[in-house]
Each structure stands twice: as C-alpha cells, then as structure tokens.
C-alpha atoms as a PDB file:
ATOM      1  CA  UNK A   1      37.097  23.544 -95.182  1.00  0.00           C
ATOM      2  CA  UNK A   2      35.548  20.954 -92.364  1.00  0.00           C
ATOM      3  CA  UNK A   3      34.541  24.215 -90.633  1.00  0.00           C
ATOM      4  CA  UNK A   4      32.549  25.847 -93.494  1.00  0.00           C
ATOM      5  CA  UNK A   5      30.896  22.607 -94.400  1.00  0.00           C
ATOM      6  CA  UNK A   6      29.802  21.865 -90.286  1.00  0.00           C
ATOM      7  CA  UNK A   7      28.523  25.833 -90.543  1.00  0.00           C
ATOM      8  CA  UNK A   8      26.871  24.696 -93.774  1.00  0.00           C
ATOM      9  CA  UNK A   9      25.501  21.966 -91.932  1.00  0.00           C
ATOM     10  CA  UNK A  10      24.547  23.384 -88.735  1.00  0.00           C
ATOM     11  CA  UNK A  11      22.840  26.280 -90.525  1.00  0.00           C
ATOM     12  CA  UNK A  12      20.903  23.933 -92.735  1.00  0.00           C
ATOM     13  CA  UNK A  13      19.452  21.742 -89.615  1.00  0.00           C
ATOM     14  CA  UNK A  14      18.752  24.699 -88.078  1.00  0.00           C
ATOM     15  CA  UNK A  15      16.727  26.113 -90.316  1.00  0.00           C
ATOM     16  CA  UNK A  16      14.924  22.681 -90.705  1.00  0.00           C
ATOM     17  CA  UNK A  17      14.144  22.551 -86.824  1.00  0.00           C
ATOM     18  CA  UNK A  18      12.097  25.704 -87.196  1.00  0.00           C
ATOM     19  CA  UNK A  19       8.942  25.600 -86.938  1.00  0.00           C
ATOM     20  CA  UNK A  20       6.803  27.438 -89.398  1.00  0.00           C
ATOM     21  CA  UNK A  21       6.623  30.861 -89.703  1.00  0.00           C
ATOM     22  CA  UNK A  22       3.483  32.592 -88.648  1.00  0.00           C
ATOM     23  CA  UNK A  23       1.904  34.894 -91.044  1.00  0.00           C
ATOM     24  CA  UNK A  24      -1.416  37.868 -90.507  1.00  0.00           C
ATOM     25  CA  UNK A  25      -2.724  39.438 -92.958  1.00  0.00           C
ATOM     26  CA  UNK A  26      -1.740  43.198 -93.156  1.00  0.00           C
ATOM     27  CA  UNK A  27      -3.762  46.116 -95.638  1.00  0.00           C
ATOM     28  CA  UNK A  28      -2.338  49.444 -96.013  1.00  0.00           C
ATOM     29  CA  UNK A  29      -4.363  52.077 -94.496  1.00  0.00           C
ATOM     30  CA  UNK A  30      -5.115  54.186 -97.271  1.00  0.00           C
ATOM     31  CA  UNK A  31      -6.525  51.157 -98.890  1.00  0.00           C
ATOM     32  CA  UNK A  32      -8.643  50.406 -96.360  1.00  0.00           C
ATOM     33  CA  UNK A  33     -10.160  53.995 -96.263  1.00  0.00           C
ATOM     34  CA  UNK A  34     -10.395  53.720-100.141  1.00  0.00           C
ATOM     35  CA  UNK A  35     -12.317  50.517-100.216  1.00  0.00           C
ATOM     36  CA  UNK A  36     -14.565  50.943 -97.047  1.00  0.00           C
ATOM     37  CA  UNK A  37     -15.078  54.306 -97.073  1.00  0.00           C
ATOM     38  CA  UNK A  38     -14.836  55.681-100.462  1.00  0.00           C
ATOM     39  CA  UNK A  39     -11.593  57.423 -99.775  1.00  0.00           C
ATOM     40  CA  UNK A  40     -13.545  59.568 -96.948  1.00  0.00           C
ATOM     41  CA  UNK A  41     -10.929  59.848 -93.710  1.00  0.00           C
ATOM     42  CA  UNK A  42     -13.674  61.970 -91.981  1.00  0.00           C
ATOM     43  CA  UNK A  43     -15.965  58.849 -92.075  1.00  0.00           C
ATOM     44  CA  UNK A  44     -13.520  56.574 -90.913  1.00  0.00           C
ATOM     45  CA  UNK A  45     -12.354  59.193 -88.682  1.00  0.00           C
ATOM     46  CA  UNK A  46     -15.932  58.569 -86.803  1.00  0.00           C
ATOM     47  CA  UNK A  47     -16.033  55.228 -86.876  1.00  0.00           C
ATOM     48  CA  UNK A  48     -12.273  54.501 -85.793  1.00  0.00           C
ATOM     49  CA  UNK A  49     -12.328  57.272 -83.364  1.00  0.00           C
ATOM     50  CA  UNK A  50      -9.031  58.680 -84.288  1.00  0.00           C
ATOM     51  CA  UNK A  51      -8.546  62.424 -85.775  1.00  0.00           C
ATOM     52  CA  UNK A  52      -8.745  62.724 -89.293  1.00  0.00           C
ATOM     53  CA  UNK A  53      -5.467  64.502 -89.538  1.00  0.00           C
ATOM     54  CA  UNK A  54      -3.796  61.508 -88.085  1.00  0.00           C
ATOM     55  CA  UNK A  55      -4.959  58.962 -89.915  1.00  0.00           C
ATOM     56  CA  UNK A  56      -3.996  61.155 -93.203  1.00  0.00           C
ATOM     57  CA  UNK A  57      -0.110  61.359 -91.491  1.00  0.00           C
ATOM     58  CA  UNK A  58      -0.001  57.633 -91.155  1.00  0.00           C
ATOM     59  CA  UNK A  59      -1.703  57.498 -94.938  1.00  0.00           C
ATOM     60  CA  UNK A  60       1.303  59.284 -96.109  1.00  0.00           C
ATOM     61  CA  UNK A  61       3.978  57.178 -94.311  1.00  0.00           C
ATOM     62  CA  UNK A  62       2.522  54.245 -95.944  1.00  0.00           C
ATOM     63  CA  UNK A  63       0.759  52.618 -92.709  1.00  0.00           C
ATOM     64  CA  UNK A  64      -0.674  49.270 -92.610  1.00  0.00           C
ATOM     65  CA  UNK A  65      -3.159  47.767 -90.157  1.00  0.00           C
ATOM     66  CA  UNK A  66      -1.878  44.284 -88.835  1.00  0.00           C
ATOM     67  CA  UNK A  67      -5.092  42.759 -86.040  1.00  0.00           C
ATOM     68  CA  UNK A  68      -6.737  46.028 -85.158  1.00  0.00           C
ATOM     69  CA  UNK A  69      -2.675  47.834 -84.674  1.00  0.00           C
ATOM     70  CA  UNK A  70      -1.356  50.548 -87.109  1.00  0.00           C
ATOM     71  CA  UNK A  71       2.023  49.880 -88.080  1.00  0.00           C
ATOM     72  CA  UNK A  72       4.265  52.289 -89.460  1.00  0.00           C
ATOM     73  CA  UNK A  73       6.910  51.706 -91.983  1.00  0.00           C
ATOM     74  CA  UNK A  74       9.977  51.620 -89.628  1.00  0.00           C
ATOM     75  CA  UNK A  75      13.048  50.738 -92.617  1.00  0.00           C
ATOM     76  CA  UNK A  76      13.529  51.743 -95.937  1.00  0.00           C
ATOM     77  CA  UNK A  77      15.091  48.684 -97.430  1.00  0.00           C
ATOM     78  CA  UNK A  78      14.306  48.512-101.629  1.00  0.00           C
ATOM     79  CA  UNK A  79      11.524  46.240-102.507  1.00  0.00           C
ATOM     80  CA  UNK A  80       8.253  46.520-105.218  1.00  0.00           C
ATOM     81  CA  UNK A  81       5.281  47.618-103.078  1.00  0.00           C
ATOM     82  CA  UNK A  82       1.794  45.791-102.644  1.00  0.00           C
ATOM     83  CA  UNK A  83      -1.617  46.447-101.436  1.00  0.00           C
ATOM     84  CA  UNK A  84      -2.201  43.749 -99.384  1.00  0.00           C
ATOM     85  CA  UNK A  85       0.663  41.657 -97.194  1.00  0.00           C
ATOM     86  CA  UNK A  86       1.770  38.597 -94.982  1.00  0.00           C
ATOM     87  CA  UNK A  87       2.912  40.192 -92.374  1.00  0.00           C
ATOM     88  CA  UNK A  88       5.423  38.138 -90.055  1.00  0.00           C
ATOM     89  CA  UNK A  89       6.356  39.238 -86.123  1.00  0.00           C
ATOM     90  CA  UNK A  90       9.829  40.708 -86.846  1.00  0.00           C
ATOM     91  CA  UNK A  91      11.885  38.477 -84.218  1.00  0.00           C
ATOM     92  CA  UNK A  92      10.099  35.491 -85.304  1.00  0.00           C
ATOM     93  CA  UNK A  93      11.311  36.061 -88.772  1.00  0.00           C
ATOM     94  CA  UNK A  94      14.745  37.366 -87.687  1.00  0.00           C
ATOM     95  CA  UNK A  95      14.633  33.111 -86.040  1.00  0.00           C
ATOM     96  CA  UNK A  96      13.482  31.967 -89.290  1.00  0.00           C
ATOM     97  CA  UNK A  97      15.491  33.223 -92.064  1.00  0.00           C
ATOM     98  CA  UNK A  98      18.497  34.131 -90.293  1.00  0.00           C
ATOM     99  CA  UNK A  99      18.355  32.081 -87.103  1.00  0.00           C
ATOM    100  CA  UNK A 100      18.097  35.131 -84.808  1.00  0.00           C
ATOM    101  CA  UNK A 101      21.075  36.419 -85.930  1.00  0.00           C
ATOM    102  CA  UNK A 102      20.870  40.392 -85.966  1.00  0.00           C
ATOM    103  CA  UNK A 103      24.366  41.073 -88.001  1.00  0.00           C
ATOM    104  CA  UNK A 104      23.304  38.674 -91.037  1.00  0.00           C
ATOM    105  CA  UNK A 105      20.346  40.613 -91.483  1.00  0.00           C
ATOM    106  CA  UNK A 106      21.998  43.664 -90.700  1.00  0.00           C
ATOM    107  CA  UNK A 107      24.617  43.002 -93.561  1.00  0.00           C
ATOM    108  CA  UNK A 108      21.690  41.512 -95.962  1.00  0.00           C
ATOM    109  CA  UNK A 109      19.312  44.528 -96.189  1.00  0.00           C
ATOM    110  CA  UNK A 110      22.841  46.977 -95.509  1.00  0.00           C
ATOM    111  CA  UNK A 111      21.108  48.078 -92.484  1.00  0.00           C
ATOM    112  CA  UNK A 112      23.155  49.311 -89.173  1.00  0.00           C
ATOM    113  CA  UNK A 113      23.125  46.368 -86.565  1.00  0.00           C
ATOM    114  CA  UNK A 114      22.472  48.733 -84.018  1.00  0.00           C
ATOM    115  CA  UNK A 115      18.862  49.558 -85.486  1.00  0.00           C
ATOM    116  CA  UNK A 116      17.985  45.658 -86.019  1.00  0.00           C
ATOM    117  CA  UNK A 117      18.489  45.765 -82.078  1.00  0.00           C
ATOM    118  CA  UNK A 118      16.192  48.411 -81.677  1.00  0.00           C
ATOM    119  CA  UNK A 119      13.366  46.548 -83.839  1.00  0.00           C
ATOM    120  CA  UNK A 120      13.845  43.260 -81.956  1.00  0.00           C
ATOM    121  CA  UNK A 121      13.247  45.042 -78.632  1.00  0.00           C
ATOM    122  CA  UNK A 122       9.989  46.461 -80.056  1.00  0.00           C
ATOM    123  CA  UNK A 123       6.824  45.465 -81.204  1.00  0.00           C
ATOM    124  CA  UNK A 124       7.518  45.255 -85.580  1.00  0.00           C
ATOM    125  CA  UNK A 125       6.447  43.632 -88.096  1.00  0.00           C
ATOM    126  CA  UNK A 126       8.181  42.138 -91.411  1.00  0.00           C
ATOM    127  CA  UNK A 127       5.905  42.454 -94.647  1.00  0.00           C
ATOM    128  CA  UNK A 128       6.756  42.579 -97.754  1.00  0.00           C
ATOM    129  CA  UNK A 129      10.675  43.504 -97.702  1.00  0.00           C
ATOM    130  CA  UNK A 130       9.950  46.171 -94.915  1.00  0.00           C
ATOM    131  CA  UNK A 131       9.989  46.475 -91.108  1.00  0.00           C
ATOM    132  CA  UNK A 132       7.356  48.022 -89.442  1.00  0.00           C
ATOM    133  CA  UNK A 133       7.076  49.515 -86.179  1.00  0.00           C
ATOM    134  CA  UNK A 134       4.004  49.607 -83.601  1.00  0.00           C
ATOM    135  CA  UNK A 135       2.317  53.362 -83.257  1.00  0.00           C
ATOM    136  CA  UNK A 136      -0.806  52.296 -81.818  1.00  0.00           C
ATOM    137  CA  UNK A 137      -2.273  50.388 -79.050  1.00  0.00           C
ATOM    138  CA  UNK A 138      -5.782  49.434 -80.176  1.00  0.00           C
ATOM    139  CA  UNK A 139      -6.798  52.394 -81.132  1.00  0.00           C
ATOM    140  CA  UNK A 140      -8.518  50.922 -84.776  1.00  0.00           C
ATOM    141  CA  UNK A 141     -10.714  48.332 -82.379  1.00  0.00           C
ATOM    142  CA  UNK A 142     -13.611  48.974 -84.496  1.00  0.00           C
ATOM    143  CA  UNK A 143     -12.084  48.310 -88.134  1.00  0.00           C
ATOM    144  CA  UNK A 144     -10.642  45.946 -89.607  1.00  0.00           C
ATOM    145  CA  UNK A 145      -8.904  45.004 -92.587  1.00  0.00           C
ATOM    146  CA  UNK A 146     -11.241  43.970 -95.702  1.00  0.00           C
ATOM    147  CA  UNK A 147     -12.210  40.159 -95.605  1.00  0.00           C
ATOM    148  CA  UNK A 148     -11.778  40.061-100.086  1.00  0.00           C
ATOM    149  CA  UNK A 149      -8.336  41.109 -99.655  1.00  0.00           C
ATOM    150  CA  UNK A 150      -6.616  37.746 -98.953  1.00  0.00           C
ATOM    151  CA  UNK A 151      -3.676  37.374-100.933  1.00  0.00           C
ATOM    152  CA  UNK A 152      -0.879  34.702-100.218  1.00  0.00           C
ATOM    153  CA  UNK A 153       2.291  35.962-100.443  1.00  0.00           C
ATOM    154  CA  UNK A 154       5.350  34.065 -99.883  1.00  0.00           C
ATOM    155  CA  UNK A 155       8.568  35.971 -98.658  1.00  0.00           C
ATOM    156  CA  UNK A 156      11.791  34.645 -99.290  1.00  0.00           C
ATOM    157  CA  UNK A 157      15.049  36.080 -98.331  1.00  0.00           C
END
C-alpha cells in the first residue's frame, strides 16, 4: 500500500514540476483552401508551389498545417474532429501527461508501444486526440494558417 501511495505521490509532484505545455495553432488543410481560396487547390497550388494533386492527397488524409509544416494524421485513435486545433510537440506532451512514459500512453489510446517509439523519434504533433507526423519541410513557406481561426482548446487526457 506505502508503494502505491509514494507512486501516487511521485506521479503527482511530477506532474506539478512540469512546466507548461506549449501549444501552436494548427488548421486543417482543406480548410485553409476553403476559406482562402474558395475551395480552389489550383490557386493555392500557385501560390504554395506544391502540385495540385498533392495537396488534394494530403486533403483527403485529413492534413493540417502546424508553422508553415503539413502534418499528416499519423494514428487513428477515436476522438470528435475539429476545424481548428492546439497542436502540442508529441514528446513534449508524452512529458506532460504521462511523464515521458511511452507504455502508459501506449496502453491509454490501445496503441502498440513499439509505434509510440517511432513517433517520439520523429518530428509529430498531438492535436486534438491524434498524432501527427511531419511530411513536409517548408514547403507551405508562403501560407499560412487563417489569423480568425483562433480557437482555445484545452486537451485533457
């Protein structure tokens, strides 16, 4: 029982020394074409300067744009989906919410440990419920997300 409670403890002071999580703002790509561009991927084909049949592949796969970076969704873990998002750096909220440990999240969103690995060694995100994975290196450098479309979200787990 003294063990539990020190874990209880120890858990609880830990999560109290972090400091606070860093959030950007994140807007899914196909609402970004829809607002700016009247749903016209050709025109923001031009201006971003990537083919239109690419940014319609990353329109299906639900892509968001997170500083300039397309960010594709990476898990599949159940959650309501939103137009705009916080989005979090994945290891910094992995440190947050379950101290950096990979199993507990793992075991939380019934997701193999082996694949948390993978996203910690990688550039993701964590928005709304989902993890997101890098696809591009600045290749959106001349677009960027809507300025009306800050929403405050707050993600709990």
């Amino acid at each position: 029982m003294a063990t539990q409670s020190t874990a209880t403890v120890s858990a609880i002071q830990n999560k109290q020394s972090q400091p606070p999580l860093k959030s950007v703002k994140a807007v899914l790509l196909s609402q970004l074409v829809e607002n700016k561009f009247g749903g016209d991927y050709l025109a923001f084909s031009k201006v971003s300067g990537v083919p239109t049949s690419q940014l319609k592949r990353w329109a299906e796969n639900s892509a968001v744009i997170v500083d300039k970076e397309v960010f594709i969704q990476a898990s599949r873990i159940e959650t309501d989906a939103k137009v705009d998002m916080k989005a979090f750096d994945f290891n910094d909220y992995l440190n947050s919410h379950y101290g950096g440990n990979r199993s507990r999240f793992a075991e939380a969103n019934d997701i193999l440990q082996q694949q948390v690995s993978r996203w910690t060694q990688t550039k993701c995100m964590f928005m709304n419920g989902q993890v997101y994975r890098l696809t591009t290196r600045g290749e959106l450098n001349s677009v960027s997300a809507p300025k009306q479309k800050a929403k405050v979200e707050k993600t709990v787990h």
